[in-house]
PDB file of N, CA and C in Angstrom:
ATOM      1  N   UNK A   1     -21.621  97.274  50.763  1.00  0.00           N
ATOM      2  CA  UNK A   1     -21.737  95.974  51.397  1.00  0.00           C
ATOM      3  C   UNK A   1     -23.196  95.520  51.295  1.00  0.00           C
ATOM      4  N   UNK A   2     -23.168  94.552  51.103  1.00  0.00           N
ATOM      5  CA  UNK A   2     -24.503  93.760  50.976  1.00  0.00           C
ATOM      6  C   UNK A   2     -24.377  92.480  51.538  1.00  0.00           C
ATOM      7  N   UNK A   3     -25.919  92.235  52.170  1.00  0.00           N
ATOM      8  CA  UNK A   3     -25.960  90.522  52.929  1.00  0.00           C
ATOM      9  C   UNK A   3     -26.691  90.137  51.844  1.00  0.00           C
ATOM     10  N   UNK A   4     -26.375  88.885  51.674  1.00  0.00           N
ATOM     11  CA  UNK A   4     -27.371  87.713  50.983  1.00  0.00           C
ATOM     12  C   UNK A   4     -27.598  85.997  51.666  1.00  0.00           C
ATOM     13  N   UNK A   5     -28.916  85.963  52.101  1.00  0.00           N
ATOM     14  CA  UNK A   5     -28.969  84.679  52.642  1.00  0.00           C
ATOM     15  C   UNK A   5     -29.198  83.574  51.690  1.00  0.00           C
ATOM     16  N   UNK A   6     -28.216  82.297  51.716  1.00  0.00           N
ATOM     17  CA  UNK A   6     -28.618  81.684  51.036  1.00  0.00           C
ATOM     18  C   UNK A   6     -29.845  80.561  51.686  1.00  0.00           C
ATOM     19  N   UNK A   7     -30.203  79.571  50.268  1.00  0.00           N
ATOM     20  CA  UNK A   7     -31.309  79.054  50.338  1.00  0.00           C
ATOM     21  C   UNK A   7     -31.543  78.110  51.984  1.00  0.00           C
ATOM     22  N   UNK A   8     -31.196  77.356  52.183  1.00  0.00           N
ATOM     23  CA  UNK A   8     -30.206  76.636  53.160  1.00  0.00           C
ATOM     24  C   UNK A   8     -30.257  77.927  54.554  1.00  0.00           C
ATOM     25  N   UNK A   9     -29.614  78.950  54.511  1.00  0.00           N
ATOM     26  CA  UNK A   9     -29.495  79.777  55.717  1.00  0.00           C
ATOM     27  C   UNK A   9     -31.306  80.090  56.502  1.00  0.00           C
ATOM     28  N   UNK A  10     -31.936  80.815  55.202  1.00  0.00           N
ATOM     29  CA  UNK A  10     -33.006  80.956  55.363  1.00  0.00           C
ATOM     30  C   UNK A  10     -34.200  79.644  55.619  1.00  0.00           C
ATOM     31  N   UNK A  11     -34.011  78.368  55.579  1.00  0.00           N
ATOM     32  CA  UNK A  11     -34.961  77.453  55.518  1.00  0.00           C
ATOM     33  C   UNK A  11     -34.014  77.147  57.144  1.00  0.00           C
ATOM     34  N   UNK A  12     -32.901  77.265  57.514  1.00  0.00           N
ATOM     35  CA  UNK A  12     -32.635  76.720  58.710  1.00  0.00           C
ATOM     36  C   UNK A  12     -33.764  78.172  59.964  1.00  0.00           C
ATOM     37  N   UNK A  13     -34.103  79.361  58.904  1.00  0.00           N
ATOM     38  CA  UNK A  13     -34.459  80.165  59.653  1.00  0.00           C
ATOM     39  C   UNK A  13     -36.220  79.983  60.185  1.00  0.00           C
ATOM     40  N   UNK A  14     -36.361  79.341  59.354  1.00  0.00           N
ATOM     41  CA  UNK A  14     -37.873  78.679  59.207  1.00  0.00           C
ATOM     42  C   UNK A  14     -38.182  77.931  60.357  1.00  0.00           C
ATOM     43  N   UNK A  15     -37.226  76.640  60.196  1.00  0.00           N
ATOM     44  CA  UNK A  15     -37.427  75.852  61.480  1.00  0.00           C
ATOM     45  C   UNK A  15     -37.295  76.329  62.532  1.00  0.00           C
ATOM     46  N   UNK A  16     -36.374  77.044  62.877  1.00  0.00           N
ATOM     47  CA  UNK A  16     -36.100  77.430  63.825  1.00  0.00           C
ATOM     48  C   UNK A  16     -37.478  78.439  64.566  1.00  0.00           C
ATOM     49  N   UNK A  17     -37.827  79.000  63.800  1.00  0.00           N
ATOM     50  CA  UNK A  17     -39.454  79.574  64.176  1.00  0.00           C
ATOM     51  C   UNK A  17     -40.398  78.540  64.097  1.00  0.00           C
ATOM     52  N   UNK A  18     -40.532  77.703  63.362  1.00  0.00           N
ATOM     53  CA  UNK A  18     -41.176  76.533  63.841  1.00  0.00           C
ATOM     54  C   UNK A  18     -41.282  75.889  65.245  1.00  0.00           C
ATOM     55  N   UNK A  19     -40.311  75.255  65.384  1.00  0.00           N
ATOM     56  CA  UNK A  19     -39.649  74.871  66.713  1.00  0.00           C
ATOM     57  C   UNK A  19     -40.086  75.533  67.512  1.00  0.00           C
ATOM     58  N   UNK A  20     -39.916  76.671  67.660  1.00  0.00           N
ATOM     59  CA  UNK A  20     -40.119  77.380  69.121  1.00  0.00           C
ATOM     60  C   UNK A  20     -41.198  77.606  69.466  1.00  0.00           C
ATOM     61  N   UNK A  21     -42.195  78.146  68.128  1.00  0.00           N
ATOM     62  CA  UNK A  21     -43.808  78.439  68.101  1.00  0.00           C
ATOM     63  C   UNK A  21     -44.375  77.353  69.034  1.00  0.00           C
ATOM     64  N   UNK A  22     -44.097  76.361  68.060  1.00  0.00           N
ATOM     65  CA  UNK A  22     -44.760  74.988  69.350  1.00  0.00           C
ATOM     66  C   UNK A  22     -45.314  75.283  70.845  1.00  0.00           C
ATOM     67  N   UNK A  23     -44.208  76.419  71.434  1.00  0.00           N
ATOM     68  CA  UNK A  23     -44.166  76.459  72.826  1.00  0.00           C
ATOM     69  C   UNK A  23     -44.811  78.184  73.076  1.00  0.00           C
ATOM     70  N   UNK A  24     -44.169  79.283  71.723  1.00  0.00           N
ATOM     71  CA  UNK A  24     -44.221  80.566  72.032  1.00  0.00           C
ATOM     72  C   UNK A  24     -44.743  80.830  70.512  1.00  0.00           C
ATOM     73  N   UNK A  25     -45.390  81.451  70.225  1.00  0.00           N
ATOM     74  CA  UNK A  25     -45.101  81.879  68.311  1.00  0.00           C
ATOM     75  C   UNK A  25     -44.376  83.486  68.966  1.00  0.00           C
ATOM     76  N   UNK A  26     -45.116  84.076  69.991  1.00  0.00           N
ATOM     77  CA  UNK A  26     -44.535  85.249  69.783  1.00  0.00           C
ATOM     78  C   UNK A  26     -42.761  85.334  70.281  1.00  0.00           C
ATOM     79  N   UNK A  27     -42.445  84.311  71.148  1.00  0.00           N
ATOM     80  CA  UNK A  27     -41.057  84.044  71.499  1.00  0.00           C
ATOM     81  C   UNK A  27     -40.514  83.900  70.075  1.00  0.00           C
ATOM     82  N   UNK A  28     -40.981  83.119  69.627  1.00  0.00           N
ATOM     83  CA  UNK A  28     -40.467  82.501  68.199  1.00  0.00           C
ATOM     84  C   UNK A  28     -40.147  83.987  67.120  1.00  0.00           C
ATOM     85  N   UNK A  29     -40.948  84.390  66.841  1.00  0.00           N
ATOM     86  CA  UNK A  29     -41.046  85.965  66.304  1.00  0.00           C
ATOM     87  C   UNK A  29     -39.559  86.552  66.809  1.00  0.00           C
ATOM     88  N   UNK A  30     -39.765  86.422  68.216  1.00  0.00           N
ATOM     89  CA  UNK A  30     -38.924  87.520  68.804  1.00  0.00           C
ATOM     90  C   UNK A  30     -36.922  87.019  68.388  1.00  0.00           C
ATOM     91  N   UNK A  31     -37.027  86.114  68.163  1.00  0.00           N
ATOM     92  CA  UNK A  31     -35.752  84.957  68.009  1.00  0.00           C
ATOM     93  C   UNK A  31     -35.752  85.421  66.558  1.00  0.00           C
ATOM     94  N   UNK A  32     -36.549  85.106  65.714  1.00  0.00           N
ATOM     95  CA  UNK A  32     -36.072  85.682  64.070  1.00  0.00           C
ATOM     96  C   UNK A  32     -35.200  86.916  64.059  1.00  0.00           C
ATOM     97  N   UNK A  33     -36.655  87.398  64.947  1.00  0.00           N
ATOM     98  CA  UNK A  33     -36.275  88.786  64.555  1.00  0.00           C
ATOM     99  C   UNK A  33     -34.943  89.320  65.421  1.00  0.00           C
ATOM    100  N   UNK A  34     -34.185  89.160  66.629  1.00  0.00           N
ATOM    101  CA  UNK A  34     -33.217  89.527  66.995  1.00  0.00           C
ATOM    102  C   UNK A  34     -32.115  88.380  66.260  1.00  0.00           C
ATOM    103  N   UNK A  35     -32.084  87.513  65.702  1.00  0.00           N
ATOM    104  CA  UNK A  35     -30.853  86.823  64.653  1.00  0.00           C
ATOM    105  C   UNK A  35     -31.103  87.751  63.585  1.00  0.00           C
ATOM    106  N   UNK A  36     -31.873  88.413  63.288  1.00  0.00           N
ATOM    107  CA  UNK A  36     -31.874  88.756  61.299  1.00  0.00           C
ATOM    108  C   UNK A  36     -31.153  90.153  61.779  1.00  0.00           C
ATOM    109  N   UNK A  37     -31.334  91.112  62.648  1.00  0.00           N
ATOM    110  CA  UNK A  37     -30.712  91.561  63.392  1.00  0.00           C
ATOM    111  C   UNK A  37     -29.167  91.936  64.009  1.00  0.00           C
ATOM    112  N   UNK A  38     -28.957  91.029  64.788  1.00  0.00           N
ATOM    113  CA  UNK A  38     -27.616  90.331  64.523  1.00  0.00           C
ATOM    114  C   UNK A  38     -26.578  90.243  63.155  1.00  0.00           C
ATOM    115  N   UNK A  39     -27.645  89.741  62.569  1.00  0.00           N
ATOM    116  CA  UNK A  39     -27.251  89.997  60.816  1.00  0.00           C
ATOM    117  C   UNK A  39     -26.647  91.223  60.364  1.00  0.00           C
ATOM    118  N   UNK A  40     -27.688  92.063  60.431  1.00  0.00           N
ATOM    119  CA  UNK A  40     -27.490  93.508  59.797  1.00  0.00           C
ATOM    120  C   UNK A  40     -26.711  94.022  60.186  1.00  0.00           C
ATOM    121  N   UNK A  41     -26.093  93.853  62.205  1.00  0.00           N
ATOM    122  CA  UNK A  41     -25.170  94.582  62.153  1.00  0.00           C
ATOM    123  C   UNK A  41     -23.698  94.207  61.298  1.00  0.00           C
ATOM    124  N   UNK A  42     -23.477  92.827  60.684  1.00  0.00           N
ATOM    125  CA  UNK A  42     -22.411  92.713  59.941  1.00  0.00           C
ATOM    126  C   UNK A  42     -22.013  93.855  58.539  1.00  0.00           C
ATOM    127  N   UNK A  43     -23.220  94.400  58.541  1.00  0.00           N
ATOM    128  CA  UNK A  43     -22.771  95.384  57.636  1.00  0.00           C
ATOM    129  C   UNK A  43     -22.157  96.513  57.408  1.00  0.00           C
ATOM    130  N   UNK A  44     -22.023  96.998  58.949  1.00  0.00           N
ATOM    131  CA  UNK A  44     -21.002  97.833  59.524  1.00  0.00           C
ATOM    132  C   UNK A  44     -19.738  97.333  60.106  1.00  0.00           C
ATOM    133  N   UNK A  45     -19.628  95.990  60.321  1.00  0.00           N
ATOM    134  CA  UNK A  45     -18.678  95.183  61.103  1.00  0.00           C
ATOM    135  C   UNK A  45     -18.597  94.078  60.973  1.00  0.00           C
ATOM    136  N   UNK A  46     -17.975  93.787  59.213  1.00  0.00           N
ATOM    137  CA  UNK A  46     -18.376  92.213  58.646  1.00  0.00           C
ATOM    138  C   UNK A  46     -17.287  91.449  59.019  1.00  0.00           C
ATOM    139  N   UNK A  47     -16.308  91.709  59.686  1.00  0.00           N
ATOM    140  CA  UNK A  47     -15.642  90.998  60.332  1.00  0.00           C
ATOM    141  C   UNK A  47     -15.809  90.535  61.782  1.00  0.00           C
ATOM    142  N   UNK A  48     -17.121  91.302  62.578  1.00  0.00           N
ATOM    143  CA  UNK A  48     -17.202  90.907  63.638  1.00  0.00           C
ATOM    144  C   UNK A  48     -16.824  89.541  64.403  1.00  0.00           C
ATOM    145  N   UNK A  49     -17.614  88.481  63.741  1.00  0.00           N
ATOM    146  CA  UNK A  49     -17.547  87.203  64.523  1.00  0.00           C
ATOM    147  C   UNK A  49     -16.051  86.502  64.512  1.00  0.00           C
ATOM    148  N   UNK A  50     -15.853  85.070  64.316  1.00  0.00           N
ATOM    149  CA  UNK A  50     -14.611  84.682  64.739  1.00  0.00           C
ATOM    150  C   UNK A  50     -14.550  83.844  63.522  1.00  0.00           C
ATOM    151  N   UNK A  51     -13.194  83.411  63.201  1.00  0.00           N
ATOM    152  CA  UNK A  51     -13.610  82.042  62.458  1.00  0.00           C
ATOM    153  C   UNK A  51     -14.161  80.623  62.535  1.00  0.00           C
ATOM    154  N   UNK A  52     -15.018  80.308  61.627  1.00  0.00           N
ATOM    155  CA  UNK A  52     -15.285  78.657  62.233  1.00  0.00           C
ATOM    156  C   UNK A  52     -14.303  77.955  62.202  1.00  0.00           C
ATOM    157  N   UNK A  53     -14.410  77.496  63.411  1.00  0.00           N
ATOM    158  CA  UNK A  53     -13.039  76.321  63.558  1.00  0.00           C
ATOM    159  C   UNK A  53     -13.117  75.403  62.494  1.00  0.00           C
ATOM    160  N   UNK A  54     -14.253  74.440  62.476  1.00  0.00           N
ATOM    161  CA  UNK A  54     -14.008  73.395  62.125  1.00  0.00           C
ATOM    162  C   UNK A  54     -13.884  73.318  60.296  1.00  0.00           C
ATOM    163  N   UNK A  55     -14.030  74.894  59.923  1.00  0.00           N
ATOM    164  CA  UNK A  55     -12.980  75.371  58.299  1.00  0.00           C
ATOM    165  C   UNK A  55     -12.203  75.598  58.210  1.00  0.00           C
ATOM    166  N   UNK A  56     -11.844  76.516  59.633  1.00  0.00           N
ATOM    167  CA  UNK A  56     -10.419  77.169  59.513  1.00  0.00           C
ATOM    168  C   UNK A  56      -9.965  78.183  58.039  1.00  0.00           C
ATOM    169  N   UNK A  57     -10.968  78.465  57.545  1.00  0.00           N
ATOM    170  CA  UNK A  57     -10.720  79.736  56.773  1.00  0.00           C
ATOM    171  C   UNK A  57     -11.069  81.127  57.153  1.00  0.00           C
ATOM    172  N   UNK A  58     -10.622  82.183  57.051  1.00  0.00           N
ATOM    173  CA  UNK A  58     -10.719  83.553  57.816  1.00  0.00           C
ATOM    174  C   UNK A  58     -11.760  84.058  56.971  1.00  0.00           C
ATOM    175  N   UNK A  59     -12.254  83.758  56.147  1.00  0.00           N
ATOM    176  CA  UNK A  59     -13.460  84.320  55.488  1.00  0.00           C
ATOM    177  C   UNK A  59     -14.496  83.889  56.020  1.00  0.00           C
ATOM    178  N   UNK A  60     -14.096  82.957  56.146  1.00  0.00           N
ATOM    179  CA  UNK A  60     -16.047  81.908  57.003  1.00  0.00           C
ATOM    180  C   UNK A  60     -15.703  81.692  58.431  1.00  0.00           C
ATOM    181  N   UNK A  61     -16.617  82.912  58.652  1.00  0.00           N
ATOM    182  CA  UNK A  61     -16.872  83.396  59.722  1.00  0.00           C
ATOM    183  C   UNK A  61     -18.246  83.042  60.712  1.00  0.00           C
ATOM    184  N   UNK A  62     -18.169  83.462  62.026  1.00  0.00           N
ATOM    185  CA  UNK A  62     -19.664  82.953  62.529  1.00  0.00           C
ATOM    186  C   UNK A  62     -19.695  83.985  63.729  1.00  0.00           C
ATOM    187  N   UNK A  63     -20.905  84.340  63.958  1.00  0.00           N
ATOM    188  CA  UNK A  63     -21.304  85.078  65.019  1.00  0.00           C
ATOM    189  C   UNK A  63     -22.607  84.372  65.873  1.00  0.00           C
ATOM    190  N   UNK A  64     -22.694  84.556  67.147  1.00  0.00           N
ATOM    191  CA  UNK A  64     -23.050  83.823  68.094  1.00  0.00           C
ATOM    192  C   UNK A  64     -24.924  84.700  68.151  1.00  0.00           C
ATOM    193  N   UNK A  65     -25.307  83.737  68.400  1.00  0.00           N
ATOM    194  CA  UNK A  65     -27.165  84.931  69.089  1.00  0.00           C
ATOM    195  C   UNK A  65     -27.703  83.583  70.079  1.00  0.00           C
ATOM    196  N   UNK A  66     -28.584  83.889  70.989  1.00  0.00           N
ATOM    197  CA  UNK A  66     -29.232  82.728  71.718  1.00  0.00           C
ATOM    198  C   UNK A  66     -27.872  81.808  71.911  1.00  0.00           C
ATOM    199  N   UNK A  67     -28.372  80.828  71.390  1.00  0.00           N
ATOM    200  CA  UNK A  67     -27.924  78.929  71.013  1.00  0.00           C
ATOM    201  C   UNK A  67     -27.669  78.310  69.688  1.00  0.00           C
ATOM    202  N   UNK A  68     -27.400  79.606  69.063  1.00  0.00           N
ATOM    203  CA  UNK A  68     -27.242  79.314  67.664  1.00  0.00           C
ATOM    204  C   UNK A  68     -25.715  80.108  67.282  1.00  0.00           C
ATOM    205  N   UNK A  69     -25.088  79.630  65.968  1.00  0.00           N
ATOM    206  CA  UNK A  69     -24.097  80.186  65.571  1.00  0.00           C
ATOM    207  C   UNK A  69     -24.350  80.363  64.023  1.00  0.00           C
ATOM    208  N   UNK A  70     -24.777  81.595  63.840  1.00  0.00           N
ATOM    209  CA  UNK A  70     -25.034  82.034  62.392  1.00  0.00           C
ATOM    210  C   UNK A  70     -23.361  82.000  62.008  1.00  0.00           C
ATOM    211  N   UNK A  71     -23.223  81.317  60.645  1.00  0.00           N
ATOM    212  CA  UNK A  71     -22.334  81.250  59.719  1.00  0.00           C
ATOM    213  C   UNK A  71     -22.478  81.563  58.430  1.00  0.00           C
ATOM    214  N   UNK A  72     -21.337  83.112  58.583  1.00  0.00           N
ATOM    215  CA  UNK A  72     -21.355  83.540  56.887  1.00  0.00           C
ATOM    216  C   UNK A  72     -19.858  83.726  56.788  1.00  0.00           C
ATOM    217  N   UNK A  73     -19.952  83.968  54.889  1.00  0.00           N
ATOM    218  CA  UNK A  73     -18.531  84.260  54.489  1.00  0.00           C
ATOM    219  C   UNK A  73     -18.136  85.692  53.732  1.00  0.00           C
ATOM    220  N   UNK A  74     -17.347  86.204  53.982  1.00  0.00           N
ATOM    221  CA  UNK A  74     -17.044  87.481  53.347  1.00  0.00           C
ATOM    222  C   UNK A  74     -15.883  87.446  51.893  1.00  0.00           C
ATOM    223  N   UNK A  75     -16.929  87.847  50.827  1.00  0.00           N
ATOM    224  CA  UNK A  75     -16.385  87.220  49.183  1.00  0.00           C
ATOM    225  C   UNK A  75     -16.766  88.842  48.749  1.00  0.00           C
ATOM    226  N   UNK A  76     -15.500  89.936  48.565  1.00  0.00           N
ATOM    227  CA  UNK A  76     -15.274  90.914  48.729  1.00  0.00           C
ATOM    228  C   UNK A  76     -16.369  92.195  49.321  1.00  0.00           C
ATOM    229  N   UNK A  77     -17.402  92.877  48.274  1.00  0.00           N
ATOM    230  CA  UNK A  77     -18.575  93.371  49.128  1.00  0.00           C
ATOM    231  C   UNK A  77     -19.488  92.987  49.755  1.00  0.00           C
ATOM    232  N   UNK A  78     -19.493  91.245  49.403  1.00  0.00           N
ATOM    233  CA  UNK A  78     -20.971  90.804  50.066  1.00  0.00           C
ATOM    234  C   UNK A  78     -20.723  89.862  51.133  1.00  0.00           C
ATOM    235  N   UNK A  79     -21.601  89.443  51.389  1.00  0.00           N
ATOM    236  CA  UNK A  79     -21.724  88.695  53.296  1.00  0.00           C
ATOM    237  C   UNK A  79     -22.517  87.800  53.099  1.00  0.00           C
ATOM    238  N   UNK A  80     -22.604  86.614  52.505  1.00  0.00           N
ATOM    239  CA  UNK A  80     -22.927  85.371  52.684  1.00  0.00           C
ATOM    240  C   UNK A  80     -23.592  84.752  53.661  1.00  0.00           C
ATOM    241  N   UNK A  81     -24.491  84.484  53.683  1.00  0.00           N
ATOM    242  CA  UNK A  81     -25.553  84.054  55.105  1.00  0.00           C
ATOM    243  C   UNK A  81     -25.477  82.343  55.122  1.00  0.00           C
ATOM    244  N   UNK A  82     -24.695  81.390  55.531  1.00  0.00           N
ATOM    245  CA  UNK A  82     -24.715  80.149  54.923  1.00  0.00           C
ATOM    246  C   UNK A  82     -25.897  79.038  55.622  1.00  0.00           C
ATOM    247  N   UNK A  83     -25.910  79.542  56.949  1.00  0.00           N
ATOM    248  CA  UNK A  83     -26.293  78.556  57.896  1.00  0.00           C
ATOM    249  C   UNK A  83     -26.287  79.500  59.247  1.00  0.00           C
ATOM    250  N   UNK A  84     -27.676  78.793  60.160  1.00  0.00           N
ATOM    251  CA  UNK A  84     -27.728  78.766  61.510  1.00  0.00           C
ATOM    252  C   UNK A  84     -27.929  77.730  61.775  1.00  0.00           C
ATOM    253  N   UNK A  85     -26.950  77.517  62.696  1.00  0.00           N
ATOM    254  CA  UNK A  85     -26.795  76.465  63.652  1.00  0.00           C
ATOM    255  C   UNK A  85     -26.689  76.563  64.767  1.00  0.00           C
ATOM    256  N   UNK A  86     -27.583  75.252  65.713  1.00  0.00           N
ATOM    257  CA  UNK A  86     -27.583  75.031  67.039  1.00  0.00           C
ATOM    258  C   UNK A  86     -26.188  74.499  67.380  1.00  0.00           C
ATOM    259  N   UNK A  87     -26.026  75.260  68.755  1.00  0.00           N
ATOM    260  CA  UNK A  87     -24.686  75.128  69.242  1.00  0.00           C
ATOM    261  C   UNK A  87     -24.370  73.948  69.597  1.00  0.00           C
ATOM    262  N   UNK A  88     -25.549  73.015  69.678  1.00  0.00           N
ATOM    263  CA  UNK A  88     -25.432  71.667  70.463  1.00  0.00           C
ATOM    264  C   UNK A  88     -25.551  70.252  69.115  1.00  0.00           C
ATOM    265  N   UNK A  89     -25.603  71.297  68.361  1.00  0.00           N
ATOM    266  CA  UNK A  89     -25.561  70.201  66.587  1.00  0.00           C
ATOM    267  C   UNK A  89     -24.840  69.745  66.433  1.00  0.00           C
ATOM    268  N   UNK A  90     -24.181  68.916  65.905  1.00  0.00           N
ATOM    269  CA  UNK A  90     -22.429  68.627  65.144  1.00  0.00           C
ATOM    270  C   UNK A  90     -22.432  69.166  63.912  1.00  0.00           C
ATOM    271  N   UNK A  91     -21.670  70.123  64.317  1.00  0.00           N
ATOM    272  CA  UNK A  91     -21.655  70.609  62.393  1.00  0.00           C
ATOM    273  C   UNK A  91     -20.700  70.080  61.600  1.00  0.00           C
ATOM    274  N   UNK A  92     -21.145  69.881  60.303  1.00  0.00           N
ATOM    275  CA  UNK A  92     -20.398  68.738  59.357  1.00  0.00           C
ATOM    276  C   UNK A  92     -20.365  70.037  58.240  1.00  0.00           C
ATOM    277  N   UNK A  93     -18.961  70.650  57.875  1.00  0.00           N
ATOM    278  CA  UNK A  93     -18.561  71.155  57.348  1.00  0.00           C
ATOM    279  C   UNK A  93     -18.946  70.771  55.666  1.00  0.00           C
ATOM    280  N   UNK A  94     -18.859  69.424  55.324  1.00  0.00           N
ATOM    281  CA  UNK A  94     -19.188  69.583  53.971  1.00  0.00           C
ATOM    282  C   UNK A  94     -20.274  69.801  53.972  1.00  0.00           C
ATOM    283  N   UNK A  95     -21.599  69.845  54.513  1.00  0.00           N
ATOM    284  CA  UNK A  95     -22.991  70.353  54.086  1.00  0.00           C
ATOM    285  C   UNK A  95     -22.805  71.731  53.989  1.00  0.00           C
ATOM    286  N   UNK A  96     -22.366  72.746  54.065  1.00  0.00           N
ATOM    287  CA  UNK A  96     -22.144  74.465  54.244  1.00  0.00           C
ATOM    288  C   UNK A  96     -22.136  74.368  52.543  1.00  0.00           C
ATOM    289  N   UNK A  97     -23.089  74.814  52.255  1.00  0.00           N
ATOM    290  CA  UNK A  97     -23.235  75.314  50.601  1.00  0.00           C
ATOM    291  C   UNK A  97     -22.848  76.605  50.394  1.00  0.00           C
ATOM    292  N   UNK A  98     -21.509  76.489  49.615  1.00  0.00           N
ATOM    293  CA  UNK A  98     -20.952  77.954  49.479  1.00  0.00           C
ATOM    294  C   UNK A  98     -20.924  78.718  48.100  1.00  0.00           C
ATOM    295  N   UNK A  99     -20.590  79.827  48.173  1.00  0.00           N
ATOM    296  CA  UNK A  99     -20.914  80.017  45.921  1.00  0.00           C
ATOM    297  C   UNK A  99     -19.559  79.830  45.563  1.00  0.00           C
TER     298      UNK A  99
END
């Protein structure tokens, strides 16, 4: 099993340390680093999270951290990192760049 974040997952990971620094850098730090985290454990338990509703496919999946809902997909050994998203966003399903 292998994770791979795509381009998109990782630049939502950016801001998101952006954002917070404003107020904390080391809060901010601490938020990467327990989502990337979060992450890794999918590699023992890549089915953990639930499906996203608003795909409704059982592969694209999402797991919860903070206020965010990391969304990946499982495309046989690997784990797809697509997007983090704020829980309070509207997520618009066609932006999710998938392979």
């Amino acid at each position: 099993m292998v994770i791979v974040w795509s381009a998109p997952a990782r630049q939502d990971l950016r801001l998101i340390h952006q954002y917070i620094a404003h107020d904390s850098r080391r809060y901010a730090a601490r938020v990467v680093q327990d989502i990337t985290e979060k992450v890794d454990i999918l590699l023992g338990a890549p089915r953990l999270g639930r499906m996203v509703p608003e795909i409704g496919e059982d592969a694209v999946r999402e797991i919860g951290m903070y206020s965010y809902r990391i969304m990946y997909e499982l495309i046989a050994d690997t784990i797809y990192i697509h997007a983090i998203v704020h829980k309070r966003r509207r997520f618009q399903p066609a932006g999710l760049q998938r392979p």
